[in-house]
PDB file of N, CA and C in Angstrom:
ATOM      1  N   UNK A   1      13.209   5.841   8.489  1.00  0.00           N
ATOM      2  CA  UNK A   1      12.034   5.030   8.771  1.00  0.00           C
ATOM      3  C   UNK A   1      10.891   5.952   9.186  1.00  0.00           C
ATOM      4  N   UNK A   2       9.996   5.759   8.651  1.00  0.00           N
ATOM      5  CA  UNK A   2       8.813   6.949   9.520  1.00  0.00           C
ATOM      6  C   UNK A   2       8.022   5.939  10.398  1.00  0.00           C
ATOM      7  N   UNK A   3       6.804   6.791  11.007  1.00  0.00           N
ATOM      8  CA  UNK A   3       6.147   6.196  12.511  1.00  0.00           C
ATOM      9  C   UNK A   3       5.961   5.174  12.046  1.00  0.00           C
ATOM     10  N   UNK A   4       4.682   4.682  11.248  1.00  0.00           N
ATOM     11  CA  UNK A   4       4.068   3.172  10.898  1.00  0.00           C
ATOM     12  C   UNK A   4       5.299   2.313  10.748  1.00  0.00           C
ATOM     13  N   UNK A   5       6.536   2.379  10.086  1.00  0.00           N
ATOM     14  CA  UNK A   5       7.196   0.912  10.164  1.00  0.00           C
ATOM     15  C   UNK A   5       7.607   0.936  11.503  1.00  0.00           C
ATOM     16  N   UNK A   6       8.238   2.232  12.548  1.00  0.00           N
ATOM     17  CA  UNK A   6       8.685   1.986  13.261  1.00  0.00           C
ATOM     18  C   UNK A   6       7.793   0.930  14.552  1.00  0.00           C
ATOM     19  N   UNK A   7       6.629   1.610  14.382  1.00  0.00           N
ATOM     20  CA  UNK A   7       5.654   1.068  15.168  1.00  0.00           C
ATOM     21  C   UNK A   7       5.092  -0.068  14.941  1.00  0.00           C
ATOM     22  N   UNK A   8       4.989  -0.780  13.425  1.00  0.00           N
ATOM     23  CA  UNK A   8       4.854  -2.060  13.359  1.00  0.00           C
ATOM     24  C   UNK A   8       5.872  -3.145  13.803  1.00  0.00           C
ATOM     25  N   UNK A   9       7.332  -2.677  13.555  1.00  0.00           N
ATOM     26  CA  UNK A   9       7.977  -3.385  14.185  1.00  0.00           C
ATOM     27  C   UNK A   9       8.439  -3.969  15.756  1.00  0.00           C
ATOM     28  N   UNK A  10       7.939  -2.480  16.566  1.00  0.00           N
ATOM     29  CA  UNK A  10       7.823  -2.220  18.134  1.00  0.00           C
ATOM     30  C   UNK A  10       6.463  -3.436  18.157  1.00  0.00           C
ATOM     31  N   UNK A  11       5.667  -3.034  17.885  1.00  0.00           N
ATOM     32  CA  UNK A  11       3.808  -4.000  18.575  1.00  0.00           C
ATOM     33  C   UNK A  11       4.925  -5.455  18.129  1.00  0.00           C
ATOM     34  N   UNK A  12       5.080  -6.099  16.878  1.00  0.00           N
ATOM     35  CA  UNK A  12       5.515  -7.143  16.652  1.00  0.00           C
ATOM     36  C   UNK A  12       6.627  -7.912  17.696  1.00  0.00           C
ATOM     37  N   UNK A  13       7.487  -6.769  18.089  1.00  0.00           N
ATOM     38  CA  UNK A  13       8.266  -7.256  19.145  1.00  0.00           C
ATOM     39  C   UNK A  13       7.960  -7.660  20.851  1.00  0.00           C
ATOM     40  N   UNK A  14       7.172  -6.665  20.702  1.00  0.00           N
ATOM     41  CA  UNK A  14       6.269  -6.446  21.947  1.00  0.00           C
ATOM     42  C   UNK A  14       5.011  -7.981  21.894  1.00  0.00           C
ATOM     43  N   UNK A  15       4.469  -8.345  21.022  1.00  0.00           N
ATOM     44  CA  UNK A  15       3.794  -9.033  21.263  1.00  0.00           C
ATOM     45  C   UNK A  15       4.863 -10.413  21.015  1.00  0.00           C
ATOM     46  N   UNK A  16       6.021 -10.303  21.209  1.00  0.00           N
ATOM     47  CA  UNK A  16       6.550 -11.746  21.481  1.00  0.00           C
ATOM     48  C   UNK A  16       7.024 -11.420  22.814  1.00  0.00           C
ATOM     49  N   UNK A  17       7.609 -10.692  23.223  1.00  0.00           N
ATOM     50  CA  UNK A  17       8.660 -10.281  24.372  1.00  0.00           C
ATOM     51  C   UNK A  17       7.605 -10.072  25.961  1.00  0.00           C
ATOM     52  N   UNK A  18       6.735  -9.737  25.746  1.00  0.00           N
ATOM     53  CA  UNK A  18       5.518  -9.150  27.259  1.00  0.00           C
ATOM     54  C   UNK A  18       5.482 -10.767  27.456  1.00  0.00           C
ATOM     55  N   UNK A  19       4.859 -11.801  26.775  1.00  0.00           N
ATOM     56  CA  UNK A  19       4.409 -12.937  27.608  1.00  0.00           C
ATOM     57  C   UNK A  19       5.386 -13.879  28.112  1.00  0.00           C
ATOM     58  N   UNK A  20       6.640 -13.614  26.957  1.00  0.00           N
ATOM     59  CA  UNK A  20       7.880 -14.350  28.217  1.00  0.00           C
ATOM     60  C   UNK A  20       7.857 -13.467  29.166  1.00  0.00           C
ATOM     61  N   UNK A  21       8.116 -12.331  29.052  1.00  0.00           N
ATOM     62  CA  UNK A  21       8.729 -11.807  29.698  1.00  0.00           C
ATOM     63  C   UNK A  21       7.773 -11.993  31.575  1.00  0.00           C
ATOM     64  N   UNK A  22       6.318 -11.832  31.330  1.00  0.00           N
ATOM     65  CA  UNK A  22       5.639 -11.781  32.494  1.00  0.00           C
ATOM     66  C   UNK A  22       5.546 -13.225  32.797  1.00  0.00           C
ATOM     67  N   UNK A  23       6.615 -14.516  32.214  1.00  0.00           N
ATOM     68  CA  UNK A  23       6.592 -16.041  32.382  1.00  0.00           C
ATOM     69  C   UNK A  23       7.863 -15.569  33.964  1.00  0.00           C
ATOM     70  N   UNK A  24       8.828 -14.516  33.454  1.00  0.00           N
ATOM     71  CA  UNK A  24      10.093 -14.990  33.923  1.00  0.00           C
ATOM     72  C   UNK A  24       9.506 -14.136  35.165  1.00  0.00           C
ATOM     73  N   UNK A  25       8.955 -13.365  35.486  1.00  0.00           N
ATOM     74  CA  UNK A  25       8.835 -12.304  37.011  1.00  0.00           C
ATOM     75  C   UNK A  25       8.226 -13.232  38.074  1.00  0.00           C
ATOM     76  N   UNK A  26       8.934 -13.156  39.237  1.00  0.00           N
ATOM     77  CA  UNK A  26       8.355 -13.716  40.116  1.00  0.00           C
ATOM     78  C   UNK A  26       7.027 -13.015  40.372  1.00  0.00           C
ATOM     79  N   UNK A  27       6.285 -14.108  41.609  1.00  0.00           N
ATOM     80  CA  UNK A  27       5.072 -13.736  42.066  1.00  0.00           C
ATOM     81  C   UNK A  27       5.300 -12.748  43.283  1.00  0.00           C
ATOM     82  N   UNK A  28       4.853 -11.862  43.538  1.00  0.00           N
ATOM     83  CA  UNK A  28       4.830 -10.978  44.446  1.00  0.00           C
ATOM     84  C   UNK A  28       3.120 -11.427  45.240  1.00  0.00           C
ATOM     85  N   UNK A  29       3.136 -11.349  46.442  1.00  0.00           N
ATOM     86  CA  UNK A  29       2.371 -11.212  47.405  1.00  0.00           C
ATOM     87  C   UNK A  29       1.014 -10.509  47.472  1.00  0.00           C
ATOM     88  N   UNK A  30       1.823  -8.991  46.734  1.00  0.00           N
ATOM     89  CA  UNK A  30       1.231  -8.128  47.016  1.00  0.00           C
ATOM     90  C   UNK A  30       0.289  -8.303  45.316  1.00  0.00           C
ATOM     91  N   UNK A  31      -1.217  -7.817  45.617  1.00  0.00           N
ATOM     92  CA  UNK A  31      -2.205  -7.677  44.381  1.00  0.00           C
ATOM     93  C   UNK A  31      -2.026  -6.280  44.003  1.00  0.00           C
ATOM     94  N   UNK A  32      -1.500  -6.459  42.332  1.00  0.00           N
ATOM     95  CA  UNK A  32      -1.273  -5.110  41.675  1.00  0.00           C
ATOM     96  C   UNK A  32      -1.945  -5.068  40.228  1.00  0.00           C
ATOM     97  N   UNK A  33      -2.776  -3.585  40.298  1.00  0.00           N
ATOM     98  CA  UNK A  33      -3.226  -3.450  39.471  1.00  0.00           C
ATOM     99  C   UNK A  33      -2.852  -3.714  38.197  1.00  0.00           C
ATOM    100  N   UNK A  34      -3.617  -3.944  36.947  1.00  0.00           N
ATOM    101  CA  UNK A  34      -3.095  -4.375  35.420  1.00  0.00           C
ATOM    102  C   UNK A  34      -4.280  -3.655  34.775  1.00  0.00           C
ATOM    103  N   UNK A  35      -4.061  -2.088  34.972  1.00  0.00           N
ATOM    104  CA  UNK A  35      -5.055  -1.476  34.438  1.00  0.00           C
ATOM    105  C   UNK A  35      -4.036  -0.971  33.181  1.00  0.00           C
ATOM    106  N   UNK A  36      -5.216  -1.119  31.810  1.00  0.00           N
ATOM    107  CA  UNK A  36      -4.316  -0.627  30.622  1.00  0.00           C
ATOM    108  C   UNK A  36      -3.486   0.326  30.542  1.00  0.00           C
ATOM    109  N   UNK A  37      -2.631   1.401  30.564  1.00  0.00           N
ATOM    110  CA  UNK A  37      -2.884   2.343  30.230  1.00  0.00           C
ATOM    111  C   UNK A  37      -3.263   3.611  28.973  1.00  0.00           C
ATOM    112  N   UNK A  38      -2.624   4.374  29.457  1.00  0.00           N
ATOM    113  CA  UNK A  38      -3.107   5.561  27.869  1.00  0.00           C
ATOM    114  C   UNK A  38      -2.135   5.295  26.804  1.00  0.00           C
ATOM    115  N   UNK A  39      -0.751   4.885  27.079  1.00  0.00           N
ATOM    116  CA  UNK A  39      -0.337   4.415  25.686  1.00  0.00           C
ATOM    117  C   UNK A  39       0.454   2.598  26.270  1.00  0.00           C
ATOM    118  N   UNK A  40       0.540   2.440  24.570  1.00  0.00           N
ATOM    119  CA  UNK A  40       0.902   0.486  25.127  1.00  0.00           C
ATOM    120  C   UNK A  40       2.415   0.772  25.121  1.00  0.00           C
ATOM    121  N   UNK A  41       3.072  -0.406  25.320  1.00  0.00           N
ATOM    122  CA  UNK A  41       4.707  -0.473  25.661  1.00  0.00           C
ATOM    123  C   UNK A  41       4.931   0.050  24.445  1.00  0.00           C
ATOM    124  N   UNK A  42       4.641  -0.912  22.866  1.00  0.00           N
ATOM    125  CA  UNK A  42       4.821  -0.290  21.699  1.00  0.00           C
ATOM    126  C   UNK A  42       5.069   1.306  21.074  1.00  0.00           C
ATOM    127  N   UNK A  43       4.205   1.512  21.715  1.00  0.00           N
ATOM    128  CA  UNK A  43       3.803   2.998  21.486  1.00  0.00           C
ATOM    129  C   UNK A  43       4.946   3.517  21.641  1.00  0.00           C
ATOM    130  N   UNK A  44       5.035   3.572  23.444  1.00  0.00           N
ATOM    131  CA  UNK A  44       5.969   3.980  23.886  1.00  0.00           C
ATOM    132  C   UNK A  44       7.556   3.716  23.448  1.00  0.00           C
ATOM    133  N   UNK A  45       7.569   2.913  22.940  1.00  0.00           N
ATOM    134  CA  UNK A  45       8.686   2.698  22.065  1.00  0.00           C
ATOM    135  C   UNK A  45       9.111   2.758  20.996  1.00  0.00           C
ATOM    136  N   UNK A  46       7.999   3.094  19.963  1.00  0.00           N
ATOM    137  CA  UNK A  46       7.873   3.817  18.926  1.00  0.00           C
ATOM    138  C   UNK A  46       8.559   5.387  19.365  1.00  0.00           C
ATOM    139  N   UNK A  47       7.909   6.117  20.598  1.00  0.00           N
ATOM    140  CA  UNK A  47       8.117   7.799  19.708  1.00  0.00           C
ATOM    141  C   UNK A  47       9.848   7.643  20.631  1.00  0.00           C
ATOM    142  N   UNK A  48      10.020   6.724  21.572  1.00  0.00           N
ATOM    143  CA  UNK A  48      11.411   6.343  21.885  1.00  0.00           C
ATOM    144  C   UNK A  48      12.227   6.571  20.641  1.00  0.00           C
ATOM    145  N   UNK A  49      11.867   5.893  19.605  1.00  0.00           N
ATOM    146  CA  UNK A  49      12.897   5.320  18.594  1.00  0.00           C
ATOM    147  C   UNK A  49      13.271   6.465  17.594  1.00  0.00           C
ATOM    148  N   UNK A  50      11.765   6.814  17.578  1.00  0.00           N
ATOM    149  CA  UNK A  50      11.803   8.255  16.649  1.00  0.00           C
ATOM    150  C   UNK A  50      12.583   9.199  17.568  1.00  0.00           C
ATOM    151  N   UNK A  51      12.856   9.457  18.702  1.00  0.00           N
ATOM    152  CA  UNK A  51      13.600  10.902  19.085  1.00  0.00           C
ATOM    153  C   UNK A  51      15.044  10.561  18.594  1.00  0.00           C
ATOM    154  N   UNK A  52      15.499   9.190  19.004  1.00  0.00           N
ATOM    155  CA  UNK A  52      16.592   8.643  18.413  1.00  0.00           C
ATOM    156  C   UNK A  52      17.392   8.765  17.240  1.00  0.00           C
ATOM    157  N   UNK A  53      15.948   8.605  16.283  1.00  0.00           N
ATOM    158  CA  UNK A  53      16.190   8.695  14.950  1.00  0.00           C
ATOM    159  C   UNK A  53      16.341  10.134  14.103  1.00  0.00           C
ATOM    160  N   UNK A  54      15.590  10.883  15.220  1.00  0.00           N
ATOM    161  CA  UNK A  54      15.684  12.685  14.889  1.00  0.00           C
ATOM    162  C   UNK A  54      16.798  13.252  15.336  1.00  0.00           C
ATOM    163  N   UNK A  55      16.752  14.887  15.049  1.00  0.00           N
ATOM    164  CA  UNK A  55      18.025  15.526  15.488  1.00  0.00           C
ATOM    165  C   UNK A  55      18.071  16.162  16.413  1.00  0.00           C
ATOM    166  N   UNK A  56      16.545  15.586  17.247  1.00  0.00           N
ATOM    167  CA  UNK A  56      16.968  16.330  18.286  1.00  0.00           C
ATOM    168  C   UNK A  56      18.065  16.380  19.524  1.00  0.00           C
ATOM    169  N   UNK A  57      18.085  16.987  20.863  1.00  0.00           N
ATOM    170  CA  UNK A  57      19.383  16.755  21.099  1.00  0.00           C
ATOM    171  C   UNK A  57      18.543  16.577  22.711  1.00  0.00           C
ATOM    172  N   UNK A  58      17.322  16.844  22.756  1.00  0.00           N
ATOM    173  CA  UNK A  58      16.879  16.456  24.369  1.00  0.00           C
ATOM    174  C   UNK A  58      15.816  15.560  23.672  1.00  0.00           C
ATOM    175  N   UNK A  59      15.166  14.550  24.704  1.00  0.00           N
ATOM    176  CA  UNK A  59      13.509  14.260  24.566  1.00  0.00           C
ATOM    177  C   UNK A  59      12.864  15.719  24.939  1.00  0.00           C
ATOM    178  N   UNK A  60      12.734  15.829  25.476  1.00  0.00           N
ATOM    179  CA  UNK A  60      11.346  16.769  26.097  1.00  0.00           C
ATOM    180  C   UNK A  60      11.486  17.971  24.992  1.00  0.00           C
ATOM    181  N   UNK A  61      11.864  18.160  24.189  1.00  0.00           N
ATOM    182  CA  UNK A  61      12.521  19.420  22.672  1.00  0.00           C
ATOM    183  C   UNK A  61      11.547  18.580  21.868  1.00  0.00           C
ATOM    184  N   UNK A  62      11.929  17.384  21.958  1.00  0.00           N
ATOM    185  CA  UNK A  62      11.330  16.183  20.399  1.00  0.00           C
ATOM    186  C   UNK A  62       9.923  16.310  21.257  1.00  0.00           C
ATOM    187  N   UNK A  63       9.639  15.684  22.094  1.00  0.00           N
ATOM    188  CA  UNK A  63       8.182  15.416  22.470  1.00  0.00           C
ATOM    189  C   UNK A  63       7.090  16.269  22.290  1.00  0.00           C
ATOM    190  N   UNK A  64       8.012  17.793  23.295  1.00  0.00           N
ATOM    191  CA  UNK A  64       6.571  18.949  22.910  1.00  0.00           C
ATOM    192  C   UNK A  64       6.862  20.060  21.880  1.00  0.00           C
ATOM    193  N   UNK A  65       7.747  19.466  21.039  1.00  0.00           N
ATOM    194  CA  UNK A  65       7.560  20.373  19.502  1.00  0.00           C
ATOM    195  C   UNK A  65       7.519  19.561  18.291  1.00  0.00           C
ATOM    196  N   UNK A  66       7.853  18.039  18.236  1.00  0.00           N
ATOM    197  CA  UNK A  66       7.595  17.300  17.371  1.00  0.00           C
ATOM    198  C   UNK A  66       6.053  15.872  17.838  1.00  0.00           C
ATOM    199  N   UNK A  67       6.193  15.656  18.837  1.00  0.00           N
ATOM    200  CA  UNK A  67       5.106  14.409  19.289  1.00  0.00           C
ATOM    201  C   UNK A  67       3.952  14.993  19.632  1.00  0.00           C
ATOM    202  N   UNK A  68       4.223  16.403  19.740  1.00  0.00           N
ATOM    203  CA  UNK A  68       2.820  16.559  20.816  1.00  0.00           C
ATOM    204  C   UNK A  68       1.975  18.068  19.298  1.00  0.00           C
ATOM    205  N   UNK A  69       2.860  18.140  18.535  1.00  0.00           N
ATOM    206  CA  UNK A  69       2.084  18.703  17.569  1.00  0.00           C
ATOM    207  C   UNK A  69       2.042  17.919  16.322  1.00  0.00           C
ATOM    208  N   UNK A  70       2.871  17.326  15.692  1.00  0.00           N
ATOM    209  CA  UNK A  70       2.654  16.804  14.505  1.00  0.00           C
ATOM    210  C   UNK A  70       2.223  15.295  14.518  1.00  0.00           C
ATOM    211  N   UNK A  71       2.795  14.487  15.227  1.00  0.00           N
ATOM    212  CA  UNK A  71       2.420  13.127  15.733  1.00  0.00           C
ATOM    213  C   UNK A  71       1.317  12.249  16.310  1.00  0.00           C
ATOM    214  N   UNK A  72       0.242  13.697  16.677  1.00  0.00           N
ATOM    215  CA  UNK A  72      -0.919  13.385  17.046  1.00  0.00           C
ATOM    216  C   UNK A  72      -2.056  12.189  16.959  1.00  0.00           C
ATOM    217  N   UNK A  73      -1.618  12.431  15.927  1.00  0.00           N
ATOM    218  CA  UNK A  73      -2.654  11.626  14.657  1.00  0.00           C
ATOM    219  C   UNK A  73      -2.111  10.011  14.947  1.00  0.00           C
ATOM    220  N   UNK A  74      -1.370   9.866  15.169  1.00  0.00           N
ATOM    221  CA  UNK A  74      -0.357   8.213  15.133  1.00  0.00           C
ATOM    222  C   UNK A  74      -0.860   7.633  16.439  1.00  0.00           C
ATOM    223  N   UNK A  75      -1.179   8.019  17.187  1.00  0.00           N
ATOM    224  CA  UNK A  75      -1.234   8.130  18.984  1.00  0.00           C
ATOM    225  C   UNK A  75      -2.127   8.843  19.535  1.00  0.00           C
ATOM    226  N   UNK A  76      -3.585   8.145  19.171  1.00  0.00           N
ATOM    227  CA  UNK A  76      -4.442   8.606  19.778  1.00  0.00           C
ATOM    228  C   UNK A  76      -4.603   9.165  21.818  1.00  0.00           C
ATOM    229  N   UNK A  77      -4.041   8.138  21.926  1.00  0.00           N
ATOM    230  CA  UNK A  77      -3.981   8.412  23.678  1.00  0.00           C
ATOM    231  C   UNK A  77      -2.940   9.024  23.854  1.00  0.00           C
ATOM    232  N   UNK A  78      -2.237  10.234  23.379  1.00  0.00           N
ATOM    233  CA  UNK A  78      -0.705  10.573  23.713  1.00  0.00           C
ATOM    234  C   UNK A  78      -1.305  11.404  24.703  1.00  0.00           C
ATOM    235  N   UNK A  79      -0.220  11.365  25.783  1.00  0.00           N
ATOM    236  CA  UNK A  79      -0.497  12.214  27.304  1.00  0.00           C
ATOM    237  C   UNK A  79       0.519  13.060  27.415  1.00  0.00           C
ATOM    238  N   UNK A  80       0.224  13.897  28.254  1.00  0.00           N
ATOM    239  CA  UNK A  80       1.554  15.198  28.615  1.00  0.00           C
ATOM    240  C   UNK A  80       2.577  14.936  28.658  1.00  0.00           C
ATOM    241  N   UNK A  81       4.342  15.827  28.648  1.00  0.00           N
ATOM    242  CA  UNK A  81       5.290  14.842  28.751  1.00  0.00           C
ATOM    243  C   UNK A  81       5.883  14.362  30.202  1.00  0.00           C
ATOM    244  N   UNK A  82       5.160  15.254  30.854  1.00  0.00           N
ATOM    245  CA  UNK A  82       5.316  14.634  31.935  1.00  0.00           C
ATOM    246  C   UNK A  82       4.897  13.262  32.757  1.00  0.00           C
ATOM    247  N   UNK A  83       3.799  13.253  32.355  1.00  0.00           N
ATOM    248  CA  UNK A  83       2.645  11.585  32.453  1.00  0.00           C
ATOM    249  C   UNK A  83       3.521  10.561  31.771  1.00  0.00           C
ATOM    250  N   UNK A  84       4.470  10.995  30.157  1.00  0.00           N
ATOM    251  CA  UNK A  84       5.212   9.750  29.505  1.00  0.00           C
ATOM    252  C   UNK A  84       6.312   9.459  30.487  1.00  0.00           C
ATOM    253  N   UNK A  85       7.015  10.855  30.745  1.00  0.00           N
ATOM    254  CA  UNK A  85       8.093   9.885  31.535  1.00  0.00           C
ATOM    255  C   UNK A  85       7.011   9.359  32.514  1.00  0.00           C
ATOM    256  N   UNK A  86       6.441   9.058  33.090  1.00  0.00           N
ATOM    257  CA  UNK A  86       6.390   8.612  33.822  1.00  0.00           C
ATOM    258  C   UNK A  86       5.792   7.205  33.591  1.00  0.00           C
ATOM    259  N   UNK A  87       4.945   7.273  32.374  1.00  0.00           N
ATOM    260  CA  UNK A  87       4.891   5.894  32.291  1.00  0.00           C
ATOM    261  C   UNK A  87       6.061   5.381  31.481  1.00  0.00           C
ATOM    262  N   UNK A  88       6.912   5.943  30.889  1.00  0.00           N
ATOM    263  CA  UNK A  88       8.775   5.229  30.463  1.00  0.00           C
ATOM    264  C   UNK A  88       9.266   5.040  31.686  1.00  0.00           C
ATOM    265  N   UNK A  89       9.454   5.565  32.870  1.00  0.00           N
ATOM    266  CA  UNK A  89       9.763   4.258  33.603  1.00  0.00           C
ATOM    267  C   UNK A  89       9.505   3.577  34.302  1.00  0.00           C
ATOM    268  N   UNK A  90       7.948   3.231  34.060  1.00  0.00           N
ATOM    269  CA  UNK A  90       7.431   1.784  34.407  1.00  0.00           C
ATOM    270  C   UNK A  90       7.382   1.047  33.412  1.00  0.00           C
ATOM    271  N   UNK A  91       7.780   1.509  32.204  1.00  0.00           N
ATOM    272  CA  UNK A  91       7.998   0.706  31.219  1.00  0.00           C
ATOM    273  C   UNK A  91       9.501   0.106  30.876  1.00  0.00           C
ATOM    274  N   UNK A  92      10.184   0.479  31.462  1.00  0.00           N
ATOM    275  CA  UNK A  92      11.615  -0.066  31.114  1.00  0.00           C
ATOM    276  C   UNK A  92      11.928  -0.746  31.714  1.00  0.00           C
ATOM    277  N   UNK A  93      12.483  -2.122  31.205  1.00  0.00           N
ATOM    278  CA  UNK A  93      12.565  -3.646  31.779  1.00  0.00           C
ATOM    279  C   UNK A  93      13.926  -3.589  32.327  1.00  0.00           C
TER     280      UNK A  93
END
């Protein structure tokens, strides 16, 4: 599969799954930001799928020798790999 199907199929899923999903979370008290960020869940689950799908044998091997040079172009907002993990796990449900 290369990026575009993988990633059309991620946004497609993603845009059914985020609005249940923020139906089922309780309300918290506390006011928390819902600032966009630099990449969407999709995204992020796109170059997920692709390390998967490659040979590599770590993420951080796939990210800064395959995502962060050739992949560019797919992912305008791609951030350091340190910034992804960190937004992968505020992204994992």
């Amino acid at each position: 599969m290369d990026t575009t199907t993988i990633f059309c199929e991620s946004d497609e899923f993603c845009k059914e799954f985020e609005p249940r999903w923020e139906q089922h979370l309780l309300e918290s008290s506390l006011k928390r930001r819902r600032r966009q960020g630099a990449l969407c869940l999709s995204e992020i689950m796109t170059i997920m799928v692709g390390f998967h799908l490659s040979g590599y044998r770590t993420f951080k091997h796939y990210y800064l020798n395959d995502v962060l040079r050739y992949q560019r172009d797919y992912f305008p907002g791609l951030v350091s790999y340190h910034r992804f993990v960190e937004l992968l796990q505020g992204s994992l449900v």
